[in-house]
N, C-alpha and C. Protein backbone atom coordinates (compact mmCIF):
# COMPACT_ATOMS: atom_id res chain seq x y z
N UNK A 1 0.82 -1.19 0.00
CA UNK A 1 0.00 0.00 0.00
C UNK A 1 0.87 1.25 0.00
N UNK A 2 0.73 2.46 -0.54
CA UNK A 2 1.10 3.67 -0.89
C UNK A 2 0.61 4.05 0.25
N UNK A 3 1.66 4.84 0.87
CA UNK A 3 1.88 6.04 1.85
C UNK A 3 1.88 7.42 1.28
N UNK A 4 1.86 7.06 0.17
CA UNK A 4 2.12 8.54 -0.60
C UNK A 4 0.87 9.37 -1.68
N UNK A 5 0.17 10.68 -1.44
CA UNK A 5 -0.83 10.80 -2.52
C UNK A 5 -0.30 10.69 -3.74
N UNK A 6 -0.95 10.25 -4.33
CA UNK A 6 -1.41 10.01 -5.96
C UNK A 6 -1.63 10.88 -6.93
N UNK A 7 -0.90 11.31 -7.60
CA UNK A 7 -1.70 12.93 -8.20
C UNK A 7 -1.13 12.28 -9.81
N UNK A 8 -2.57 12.71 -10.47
CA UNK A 8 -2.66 11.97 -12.03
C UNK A 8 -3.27 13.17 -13.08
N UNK A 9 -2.85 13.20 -14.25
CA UNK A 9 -3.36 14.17 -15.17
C UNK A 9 -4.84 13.25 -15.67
N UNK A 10 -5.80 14.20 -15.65
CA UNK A 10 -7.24 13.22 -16.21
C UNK A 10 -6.94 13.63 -17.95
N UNK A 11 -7.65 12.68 -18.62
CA UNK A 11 -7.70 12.37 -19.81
C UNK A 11 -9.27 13.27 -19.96
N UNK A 12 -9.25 13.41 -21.77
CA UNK A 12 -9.84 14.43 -21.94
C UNK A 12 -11.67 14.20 -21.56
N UNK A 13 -12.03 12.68 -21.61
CA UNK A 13 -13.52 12.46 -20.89
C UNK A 13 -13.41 12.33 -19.34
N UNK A 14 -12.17 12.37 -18.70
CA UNK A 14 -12.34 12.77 -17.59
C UNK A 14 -12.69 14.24 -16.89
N UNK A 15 -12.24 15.05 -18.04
CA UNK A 15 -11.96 16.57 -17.77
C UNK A 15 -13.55 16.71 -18.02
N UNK A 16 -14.21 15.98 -18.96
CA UNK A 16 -15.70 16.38 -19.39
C UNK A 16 -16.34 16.19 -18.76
N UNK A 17 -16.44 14.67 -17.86
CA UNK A 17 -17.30 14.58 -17.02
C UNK A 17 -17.46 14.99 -15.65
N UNK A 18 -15.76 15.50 -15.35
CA UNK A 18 -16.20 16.70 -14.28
C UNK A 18 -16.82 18.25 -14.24
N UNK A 19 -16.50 18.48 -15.99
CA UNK A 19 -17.21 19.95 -15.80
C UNK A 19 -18.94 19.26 -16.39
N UNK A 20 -19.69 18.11 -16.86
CA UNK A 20 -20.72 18.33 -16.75
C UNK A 20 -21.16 17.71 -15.37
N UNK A 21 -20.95 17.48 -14.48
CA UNK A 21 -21.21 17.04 -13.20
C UNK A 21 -21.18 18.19 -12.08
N UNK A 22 -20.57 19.56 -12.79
CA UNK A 22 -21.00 20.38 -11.35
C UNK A 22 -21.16 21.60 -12.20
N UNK A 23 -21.99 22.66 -11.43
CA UNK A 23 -22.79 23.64 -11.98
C UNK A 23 -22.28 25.28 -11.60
N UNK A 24 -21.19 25.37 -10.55
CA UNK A 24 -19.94 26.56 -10.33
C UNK A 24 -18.77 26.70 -10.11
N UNK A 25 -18.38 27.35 -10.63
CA UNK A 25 -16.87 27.63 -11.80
C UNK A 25 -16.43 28.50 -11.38
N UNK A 26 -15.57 29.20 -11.27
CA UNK A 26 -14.32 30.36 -11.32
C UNK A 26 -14.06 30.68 -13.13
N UNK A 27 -14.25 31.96 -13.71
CA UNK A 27 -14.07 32.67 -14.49
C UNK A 27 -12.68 33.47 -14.37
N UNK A 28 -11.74 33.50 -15.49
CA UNK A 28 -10.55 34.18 -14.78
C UNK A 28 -10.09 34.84 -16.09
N UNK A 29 -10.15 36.39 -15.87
CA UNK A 29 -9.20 37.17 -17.00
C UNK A 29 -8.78 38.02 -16.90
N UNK A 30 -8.23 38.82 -17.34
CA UNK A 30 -6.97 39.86 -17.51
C UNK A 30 -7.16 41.29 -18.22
N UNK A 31 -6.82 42.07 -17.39
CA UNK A 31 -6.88 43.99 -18.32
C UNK A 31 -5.91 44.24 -17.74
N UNK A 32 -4.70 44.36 -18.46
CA UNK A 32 -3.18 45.11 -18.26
C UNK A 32 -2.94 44.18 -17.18
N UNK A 33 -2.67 44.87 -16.17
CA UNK A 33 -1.49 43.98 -14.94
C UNK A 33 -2.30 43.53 -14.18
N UNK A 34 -3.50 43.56 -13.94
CA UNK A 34 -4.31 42.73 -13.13
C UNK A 34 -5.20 41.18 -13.56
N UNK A 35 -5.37 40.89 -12.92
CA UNK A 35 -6.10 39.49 -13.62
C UNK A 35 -7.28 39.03 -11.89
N UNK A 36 -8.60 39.09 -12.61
CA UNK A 36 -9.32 38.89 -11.78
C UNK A 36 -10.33 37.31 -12.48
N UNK A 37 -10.72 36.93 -10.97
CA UNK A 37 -11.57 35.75 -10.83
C UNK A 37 -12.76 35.89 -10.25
N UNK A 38 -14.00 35.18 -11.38
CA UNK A 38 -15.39 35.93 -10.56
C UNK A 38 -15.95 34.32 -10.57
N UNK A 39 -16.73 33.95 -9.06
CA UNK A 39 -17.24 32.32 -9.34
C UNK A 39 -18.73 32.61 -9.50
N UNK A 40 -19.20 31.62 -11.17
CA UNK A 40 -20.37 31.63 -11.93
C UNK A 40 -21.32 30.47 -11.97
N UNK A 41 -21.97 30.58 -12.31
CA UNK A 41 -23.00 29.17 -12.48
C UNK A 41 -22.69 29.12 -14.17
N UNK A 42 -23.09 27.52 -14.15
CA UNK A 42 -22.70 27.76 -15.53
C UNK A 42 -23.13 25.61 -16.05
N UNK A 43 -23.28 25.91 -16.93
CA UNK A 43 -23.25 24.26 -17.70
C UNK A 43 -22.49 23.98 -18.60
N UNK A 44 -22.19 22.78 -18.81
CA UNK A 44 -21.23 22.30 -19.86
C UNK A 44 -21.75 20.85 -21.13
N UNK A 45 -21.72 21.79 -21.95
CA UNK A 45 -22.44 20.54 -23.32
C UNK A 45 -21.63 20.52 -24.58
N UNK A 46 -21.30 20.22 -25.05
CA UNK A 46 -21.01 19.30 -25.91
C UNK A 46 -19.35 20.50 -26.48
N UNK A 47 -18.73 20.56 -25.57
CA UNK A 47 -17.59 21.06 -25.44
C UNK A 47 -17.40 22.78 -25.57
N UNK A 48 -18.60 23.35 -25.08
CA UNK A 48 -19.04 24.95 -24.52
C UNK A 48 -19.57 24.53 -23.00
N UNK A 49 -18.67 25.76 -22.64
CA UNK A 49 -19.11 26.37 -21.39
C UNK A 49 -20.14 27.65 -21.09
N UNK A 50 -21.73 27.50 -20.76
CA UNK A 50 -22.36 27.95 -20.57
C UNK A 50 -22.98 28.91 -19.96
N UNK A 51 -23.50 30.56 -19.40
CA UNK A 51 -23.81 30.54 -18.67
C UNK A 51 -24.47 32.35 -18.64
N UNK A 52 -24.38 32.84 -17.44
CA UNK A 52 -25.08 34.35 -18.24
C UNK A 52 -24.53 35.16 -17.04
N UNK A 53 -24.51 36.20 -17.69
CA UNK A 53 -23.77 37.41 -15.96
C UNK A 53 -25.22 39.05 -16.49
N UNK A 54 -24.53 39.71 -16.00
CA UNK A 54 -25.25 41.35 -15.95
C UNK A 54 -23.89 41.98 -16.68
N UNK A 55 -24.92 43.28 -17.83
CA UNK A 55 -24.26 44.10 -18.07
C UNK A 55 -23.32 45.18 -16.67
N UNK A 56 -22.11 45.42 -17.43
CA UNK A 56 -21.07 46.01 -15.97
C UNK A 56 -19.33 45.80 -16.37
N UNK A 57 -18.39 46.08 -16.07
CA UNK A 57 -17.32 46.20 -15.98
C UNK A 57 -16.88 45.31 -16.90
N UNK A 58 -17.19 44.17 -15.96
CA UNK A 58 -16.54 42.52 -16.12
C UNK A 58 -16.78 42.75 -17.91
N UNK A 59 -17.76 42.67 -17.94
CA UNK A 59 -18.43 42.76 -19.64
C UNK A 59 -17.75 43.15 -20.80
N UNK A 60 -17.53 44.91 -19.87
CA UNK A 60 -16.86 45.70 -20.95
C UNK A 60 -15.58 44.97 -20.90
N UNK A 61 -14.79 44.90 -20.37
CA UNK A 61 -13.56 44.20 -20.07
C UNK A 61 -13.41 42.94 -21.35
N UNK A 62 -14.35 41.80 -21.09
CA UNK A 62 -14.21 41.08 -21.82
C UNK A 62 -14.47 41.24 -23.42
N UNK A 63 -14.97 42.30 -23.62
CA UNK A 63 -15.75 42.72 -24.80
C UNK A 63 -14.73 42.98 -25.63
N UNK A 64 -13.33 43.41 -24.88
CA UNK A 64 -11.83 43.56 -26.21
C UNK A 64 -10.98 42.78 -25.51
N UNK A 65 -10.89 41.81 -24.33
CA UNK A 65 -10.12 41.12 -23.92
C UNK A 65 -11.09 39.83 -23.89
N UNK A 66 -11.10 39.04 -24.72
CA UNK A 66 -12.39 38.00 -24.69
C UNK A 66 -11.41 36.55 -24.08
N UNK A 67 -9.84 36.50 -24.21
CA UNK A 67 -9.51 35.14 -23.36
C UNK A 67 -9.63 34.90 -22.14
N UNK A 68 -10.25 33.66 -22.10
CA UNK A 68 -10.28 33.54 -20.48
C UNK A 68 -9.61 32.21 -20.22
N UNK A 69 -9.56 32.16 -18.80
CA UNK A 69 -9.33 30.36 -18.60
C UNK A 69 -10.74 30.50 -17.68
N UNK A 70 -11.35 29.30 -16.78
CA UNK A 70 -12.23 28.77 -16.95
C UNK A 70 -11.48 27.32 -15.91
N UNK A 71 -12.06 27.71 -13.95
CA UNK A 71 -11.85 26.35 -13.52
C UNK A 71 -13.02 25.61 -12.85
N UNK A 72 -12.78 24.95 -12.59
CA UNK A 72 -13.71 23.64 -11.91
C UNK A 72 -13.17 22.42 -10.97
N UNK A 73 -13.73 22.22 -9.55
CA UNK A 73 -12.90 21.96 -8.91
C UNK A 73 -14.48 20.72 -8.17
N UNK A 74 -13.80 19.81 -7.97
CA UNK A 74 -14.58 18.56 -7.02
C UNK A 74 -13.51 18.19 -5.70
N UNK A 75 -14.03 18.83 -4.64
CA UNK A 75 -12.90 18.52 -3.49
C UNK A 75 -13.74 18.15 -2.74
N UNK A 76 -13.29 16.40 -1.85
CA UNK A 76 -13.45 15.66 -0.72
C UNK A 76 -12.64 15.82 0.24
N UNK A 77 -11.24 15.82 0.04
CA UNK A 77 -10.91 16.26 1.70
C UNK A 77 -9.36 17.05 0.80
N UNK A 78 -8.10 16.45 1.76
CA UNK A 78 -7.00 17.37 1.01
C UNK A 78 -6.16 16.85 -0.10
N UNK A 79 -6.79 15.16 0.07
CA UNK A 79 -5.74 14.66 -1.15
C UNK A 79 -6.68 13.53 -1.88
N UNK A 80 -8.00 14.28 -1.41
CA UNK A 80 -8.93 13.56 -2.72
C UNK A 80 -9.60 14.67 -3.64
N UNK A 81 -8.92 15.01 -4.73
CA UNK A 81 -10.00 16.43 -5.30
C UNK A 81 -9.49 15.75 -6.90
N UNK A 82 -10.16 16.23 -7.49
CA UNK A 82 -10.35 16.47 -9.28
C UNK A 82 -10.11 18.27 -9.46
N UNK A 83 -9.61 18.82 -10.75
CA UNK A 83 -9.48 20.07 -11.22
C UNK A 83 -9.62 19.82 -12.75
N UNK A 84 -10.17 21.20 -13.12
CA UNK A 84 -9.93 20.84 -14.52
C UNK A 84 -9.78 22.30 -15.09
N UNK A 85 -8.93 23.20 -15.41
CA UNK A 85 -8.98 24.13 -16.64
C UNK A 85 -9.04 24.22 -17.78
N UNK A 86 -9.84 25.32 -18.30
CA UNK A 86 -10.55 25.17 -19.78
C UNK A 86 -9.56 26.91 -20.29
N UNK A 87 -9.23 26.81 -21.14
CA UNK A 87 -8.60 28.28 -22.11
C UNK A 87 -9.23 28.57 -23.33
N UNK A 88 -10.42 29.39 -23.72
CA UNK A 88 -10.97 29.77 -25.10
C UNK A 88 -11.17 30.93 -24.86
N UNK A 89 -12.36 31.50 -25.68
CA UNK A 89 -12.95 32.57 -25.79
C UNK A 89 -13.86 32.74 -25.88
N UNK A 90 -14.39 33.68 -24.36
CA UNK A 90 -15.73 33.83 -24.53
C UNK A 90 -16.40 34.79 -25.09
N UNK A 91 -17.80 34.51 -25.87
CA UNK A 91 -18.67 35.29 -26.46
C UNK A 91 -20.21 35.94 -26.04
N UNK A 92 -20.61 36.79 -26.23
CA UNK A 92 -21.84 37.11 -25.67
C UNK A 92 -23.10 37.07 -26.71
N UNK A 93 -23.56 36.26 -27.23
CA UNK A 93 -24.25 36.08 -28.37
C UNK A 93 -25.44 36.64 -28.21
N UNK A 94 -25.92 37.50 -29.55
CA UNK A 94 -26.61 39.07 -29.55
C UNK A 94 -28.12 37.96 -29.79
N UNK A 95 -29.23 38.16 -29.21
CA UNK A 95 -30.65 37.57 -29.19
C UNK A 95 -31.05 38.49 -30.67
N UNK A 96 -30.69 39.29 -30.77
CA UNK A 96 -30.95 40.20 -31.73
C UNK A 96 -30.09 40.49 -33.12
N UNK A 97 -29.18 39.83 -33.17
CA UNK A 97 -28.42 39.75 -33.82
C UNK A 97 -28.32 39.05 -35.29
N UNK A 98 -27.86 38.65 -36.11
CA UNK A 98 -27.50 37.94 -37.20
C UNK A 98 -28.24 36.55 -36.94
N UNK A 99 -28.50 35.60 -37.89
CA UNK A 99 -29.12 34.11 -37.62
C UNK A 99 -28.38 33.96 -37.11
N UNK A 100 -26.89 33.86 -37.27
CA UNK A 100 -26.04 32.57 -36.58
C UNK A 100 -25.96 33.26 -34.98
N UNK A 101 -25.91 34.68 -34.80
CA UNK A 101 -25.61 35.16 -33.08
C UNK A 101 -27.20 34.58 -32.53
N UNK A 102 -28.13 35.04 -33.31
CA UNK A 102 -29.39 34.46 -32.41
C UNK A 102 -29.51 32.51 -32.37
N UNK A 103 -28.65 31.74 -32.76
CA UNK A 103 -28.97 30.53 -32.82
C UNK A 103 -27.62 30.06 -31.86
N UNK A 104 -26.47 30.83 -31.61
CA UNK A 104 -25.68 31.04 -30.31
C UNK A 104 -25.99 31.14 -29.17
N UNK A 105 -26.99 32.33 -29.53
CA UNK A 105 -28.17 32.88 -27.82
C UNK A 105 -28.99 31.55 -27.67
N UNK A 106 -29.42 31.47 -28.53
CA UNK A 106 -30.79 30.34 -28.38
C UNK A 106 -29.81 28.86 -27.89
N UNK A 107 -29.08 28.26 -28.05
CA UNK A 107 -27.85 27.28 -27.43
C UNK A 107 -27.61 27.93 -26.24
N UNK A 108 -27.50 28.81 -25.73
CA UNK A 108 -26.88 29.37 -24.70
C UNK A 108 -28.05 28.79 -23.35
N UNK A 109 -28.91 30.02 -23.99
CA UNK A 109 -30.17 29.38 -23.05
C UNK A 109 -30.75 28.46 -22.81
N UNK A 110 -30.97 27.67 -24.07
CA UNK A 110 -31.18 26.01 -23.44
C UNK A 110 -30.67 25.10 -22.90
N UNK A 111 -28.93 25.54 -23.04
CA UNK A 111 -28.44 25.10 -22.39
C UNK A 111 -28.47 25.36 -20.52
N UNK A 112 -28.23 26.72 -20.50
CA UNK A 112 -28.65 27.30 -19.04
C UNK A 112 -29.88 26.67 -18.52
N UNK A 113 -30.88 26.57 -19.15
CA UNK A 113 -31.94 26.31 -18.45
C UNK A 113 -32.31 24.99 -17.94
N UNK A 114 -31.21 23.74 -18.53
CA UNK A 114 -31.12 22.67 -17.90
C UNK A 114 -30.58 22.68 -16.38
N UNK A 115 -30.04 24.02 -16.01
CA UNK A 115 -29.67 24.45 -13.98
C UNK A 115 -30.88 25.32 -13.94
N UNK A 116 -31.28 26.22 -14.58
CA UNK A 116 -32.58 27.48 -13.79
C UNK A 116 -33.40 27.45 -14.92
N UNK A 117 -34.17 26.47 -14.81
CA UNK A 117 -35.14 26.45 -15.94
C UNK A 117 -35.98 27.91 -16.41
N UNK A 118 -36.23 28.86 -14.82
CA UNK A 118 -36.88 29.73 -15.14
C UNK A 118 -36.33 31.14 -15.99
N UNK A 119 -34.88 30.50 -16.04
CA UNK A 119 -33.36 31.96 -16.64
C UNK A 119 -34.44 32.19 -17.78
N UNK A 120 -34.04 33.87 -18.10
CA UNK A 120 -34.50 33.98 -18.79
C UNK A 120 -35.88 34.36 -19.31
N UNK A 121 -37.17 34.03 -18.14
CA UNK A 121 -38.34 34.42 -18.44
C UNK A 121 -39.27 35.31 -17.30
N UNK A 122 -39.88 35.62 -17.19
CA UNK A 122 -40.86 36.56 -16.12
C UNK A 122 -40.45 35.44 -14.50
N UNK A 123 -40.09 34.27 -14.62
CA UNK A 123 -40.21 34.29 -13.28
C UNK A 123 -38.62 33.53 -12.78
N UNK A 124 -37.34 34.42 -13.57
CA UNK A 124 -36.23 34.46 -13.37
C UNK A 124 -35.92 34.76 -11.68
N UNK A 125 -35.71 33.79 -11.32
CA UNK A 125 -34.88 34.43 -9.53
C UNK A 125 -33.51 35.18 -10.03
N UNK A 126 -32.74 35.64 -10.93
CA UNK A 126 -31.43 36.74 -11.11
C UNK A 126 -32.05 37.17 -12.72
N UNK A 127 -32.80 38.32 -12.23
CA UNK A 127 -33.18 38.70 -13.74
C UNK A 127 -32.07 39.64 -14.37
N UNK A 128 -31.10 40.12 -13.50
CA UNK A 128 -30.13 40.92 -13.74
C UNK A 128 -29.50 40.26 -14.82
N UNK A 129 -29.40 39.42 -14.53
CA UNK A 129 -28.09 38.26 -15.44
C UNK A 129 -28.58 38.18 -16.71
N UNK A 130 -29.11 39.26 -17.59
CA UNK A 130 -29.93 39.41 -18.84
C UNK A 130 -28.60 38.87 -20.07
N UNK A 131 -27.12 38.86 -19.65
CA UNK A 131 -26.56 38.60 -20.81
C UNK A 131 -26.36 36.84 -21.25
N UNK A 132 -26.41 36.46 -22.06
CA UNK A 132 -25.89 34.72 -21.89
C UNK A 132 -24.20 34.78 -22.60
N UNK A 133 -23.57 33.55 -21.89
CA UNK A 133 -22.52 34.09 -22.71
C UNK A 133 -22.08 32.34 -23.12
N UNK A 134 -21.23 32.52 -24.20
CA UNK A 134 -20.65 30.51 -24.30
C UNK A 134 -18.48 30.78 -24.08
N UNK A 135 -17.97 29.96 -23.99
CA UNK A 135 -16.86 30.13 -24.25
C UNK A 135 -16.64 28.47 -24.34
N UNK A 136 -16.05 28.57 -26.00
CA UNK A 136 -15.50 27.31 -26.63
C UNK A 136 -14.53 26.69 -26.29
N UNK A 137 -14.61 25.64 -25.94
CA UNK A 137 -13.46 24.70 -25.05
C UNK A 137 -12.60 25.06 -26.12
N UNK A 138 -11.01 25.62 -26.01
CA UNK A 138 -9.91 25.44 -26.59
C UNK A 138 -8.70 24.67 -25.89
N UNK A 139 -8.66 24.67 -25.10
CA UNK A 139 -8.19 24.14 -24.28
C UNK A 139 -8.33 23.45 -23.10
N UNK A 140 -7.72 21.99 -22.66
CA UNK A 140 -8.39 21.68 -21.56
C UNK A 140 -7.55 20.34 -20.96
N UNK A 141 -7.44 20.90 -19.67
CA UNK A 141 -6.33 19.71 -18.62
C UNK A 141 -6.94 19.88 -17.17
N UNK A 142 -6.37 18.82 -16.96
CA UNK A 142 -6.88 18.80 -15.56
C UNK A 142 -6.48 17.87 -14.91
N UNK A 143 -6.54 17.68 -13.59
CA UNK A 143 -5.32 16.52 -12.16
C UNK A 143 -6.35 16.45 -11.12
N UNK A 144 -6.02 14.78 -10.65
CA UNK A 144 -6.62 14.81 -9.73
C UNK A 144 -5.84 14.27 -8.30
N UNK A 145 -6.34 14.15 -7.48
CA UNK A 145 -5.30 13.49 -6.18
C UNK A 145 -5.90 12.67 -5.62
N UNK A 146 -5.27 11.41 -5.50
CA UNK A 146 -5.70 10.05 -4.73
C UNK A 146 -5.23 10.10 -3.19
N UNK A 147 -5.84 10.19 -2.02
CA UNK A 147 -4.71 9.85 -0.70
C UNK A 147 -4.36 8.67 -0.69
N UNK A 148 -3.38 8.89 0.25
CA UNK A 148 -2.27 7.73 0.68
C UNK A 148 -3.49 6.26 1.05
N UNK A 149 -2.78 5.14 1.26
CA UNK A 149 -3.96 4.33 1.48
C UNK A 149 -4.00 4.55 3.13
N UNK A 150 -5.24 4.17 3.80
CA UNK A 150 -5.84 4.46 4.80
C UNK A 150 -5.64 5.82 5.54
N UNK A 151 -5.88 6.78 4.44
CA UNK A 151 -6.02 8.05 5.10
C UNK A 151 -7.65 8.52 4.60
């Protein structure tokens, strides 16, 4: 038996089935020398990350700085956890926009609405959160940690 934790890189349906198995994330990006992290609700389908915020800062920010990374974390104690980071670019797809931005929006939201079915309509609990946004898996790794045996 190993006295020692276990720490393993997950393979790429491992990385998937931890981001569709939990529903809040850490958002993380950058304007000049700072780099901030905001934690979101959000879903994950068929290799987009899902989810919607409020017009405001963060927004404008991303609106000419659109890379982000993107984490997700399953922790049981200190040397049993899963991680996974995602690196693309996120978009805010216009409801009003071109066919292809309104058929972006329309993915966005159905996707969202498999966590808050009500996102999105008169009986929204965060009606603020009027924007939807996707960001395309471009990247994606992730580790997990086994403990020692009988810890």
């Amino acid at each position: 038996m190993s006295r020692e934790a276990v720490f393993h890189q997950l393979d790429r349906a491992e990385c998937d089935a931890l981001l569709a198995s939990q529903s809040v994330g850490r958002l993380a990006f950058t304007f000049r020398d700072r780099v901030d992290i905001e934690p979101i609700h959000f879903v994950y389908e068929d290799g987009w990350v899902y989810g919607r915020t409020q017009p405001g800062t963060k927004v404008n920010v991303l609106a000419h700085h659109p890379w982000v990374a993107f984490e997700v974390d399953s922790v049981q104690s200190l040397f049993a956890w899963r991680s996974v980071v995602v690196h693309g670019r996120i978009e805010f797809p216009d409801p009003d926009g071109s066919p292809i931005e309104r058929a972006k929006y329309e993915r966005a939201v159905t996707a969202f609405r498999r966590l808050v079915p009500e996102a999105f309509t008169v009986d929204d609990p965060t009606p603020a959160r009027e924007l939807a946004f996707a960001i395309a898996v471009q990247e994606i790794s992730g580790r997990s940690a086994t403990p020692p045996a009988g810890r």
